[in-house]
Protein backbone atom coordinates (compact mmCIF):
# COMPACT_ATOMS: atom_id res chain seq x y z
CA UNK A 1 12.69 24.72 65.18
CA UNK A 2 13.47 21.57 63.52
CA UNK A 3 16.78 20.43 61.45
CA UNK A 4 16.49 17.67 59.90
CA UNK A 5 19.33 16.97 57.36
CA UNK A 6 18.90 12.83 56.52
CA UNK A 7 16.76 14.17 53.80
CA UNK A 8 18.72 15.70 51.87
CA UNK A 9 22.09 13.16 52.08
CA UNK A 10 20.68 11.51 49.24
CA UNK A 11 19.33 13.96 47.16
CA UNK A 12 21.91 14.81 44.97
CA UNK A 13 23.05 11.23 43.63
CA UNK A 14 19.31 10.37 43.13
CA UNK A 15 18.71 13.29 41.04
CA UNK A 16 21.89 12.22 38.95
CA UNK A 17 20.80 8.26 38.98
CA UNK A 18 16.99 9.77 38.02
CA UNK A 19 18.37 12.08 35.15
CA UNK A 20 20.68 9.30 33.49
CA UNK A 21 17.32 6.90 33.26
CA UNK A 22 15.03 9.75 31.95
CA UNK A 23 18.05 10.44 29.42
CA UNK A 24 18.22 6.76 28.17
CA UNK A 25 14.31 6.53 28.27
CA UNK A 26 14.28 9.64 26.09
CA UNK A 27 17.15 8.19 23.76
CA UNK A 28 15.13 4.93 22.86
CA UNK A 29 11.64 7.11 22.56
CA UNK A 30 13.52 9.25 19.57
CA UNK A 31 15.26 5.83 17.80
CA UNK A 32 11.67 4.46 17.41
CA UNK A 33 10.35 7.16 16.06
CA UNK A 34 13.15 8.26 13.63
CA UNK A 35 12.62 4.58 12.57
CA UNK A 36 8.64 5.07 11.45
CA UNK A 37 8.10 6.32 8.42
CA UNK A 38 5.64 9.03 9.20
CA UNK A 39 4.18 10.23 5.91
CA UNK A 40 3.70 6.84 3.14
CA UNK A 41 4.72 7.41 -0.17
CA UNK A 42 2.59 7.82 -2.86
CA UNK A 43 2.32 4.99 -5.60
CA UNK A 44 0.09 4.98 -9.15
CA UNK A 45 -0.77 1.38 -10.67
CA UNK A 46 -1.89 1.72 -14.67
CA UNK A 47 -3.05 -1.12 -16.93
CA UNK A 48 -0.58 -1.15 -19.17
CA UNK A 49 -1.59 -3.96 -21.55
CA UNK A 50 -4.11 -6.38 -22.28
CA UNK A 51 -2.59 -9.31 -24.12
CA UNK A 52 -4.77 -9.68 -27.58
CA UNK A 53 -6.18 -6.39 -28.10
CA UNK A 54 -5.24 -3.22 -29.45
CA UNK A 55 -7.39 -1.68 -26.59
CA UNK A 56 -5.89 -1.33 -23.02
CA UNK A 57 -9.11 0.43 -20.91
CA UNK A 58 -11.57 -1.90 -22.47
CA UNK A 59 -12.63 -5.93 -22.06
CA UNK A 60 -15.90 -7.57 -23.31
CA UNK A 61 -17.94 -10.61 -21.05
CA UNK A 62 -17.83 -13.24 -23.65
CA UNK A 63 -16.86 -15.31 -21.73
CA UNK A 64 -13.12 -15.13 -22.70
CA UNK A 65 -10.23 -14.70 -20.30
CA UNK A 66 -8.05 -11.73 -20.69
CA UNK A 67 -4.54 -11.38 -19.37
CA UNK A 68 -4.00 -7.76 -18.35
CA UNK A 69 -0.77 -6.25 -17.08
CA UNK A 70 -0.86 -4.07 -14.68
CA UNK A 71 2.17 -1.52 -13.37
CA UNK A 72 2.76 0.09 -10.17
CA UNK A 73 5.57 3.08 -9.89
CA UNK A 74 6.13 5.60 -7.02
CA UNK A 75 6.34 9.42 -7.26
CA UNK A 76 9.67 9.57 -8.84
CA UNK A 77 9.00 6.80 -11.49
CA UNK A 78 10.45 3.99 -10.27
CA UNK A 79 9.03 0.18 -9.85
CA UNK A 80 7.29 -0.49 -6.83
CA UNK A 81 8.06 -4.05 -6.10
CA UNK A 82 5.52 -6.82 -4.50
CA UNK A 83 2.69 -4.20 -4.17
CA UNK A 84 -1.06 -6.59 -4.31
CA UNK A 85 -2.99 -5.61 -6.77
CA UNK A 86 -6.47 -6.44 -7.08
CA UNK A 87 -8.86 -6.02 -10.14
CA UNK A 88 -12.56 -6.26 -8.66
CA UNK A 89 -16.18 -5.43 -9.50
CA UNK A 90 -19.30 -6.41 -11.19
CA UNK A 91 -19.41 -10.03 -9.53
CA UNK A 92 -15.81 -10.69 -9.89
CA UNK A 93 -11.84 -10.57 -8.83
CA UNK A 94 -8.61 -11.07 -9.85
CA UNK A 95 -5.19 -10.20 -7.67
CA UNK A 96 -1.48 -10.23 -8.53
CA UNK A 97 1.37 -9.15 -6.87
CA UNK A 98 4.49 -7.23 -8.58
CA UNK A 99 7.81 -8.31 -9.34
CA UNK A 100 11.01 -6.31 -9.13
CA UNK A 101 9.55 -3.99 -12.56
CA UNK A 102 6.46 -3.53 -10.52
CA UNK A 103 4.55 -5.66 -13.10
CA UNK A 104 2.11 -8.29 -12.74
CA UNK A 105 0.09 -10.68 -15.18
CA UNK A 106 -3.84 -10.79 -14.00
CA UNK A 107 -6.13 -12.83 -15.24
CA UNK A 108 -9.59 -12.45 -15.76
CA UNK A 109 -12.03 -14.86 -16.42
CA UNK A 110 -15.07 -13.07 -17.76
CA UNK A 111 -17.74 -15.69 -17.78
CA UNK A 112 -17.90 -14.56 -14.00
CA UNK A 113 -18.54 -11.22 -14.87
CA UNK A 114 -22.37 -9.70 -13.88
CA UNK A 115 -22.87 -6.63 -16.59
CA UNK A 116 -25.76 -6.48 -19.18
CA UNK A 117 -24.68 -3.05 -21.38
CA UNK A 118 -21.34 -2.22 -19.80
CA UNK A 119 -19.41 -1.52 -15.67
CA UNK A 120 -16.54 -0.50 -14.69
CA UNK A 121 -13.86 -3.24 -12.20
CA UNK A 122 -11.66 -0.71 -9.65
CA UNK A 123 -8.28 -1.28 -9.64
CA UNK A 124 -6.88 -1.60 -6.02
CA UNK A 125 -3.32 -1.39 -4.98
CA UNK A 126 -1.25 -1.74 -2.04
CA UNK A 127 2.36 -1.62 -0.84
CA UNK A 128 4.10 -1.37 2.50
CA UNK A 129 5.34 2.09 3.20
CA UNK A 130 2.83 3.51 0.39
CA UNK A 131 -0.54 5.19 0.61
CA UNK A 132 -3.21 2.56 -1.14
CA UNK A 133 -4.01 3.70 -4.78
CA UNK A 134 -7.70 2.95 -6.02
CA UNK A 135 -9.37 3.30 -9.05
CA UNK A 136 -13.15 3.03 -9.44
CA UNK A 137 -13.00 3.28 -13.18
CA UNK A 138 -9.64 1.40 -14.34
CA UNK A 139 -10.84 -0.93 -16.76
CA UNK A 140 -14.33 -0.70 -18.41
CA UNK A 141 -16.22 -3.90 -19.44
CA UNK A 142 -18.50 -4.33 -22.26
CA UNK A 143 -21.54 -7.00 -22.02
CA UNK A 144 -23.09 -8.83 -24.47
């Protein structure tokens, strides 16, 4: 029979050298992923205001350009600040990007605007850590 022992002289401080470096490898795999935000946060954006009219879901292609203001908050109310926001449809498309209120000013030129009775723009908005919003019907315009 054979005995062969220079094997095993080894073994035991490679399995201790092997087990520290699966430890560490294991230790950075769980500080990257504790560092990911897993599940994004949800986020609403609202026109809040169109500057000169009583009306804020409703703009008319006369050619006029309308300022509108747009807000963004999270789940629990608060501002959600430099989310892009982009006002698009029917030919045309304004963007803005909110300050620390989670406002923004957009302007919208409507002698661009393509609608003979009356269309909808969609209201887009976007934010780091946050699930996009979108709104197909956020601001109705009126033709001629």
């Amino acid at each position: 029979m054979l005995r062969d022992e220079t094997a095993a002289v080894g073994l035991p401080i490679r399995m201790v050298v092997l087990t520290i470096v699966g430890m560490v490898g294991l230790a950075v795999m769980i500080m990257f992923i504790s560092d990911m935000t897993v599940v994004p946060k949800s986020m609403h954006a609202n026109i809040i205001g169109i500057e000169n009219s009583n009306i804020s879901s409703v703009i008319y292609a006369n050619g006029s350009i309308y300022n509108i203001t747009v807000e963004v908050i999270d789940v629990d109310g608060g501002p959600v600040e430099r989310a892009t926001i982009v006002l698009y449809g029917l030919d045309s498309s304004a963007s803005g990007l909110t300050d620390g209120q989670g406002r923004t000013l957009i302007n919208i030129d409507t002698s661009t605007i393509d609608v003979t009775c009356e269309g909808y723009l969609k209201l887009s908005a976007r934010s780091e850590g946050f699930a996009d919003y979108q709104n197909d019907f956020a601001l109705k315009v009126v033709g001629n």
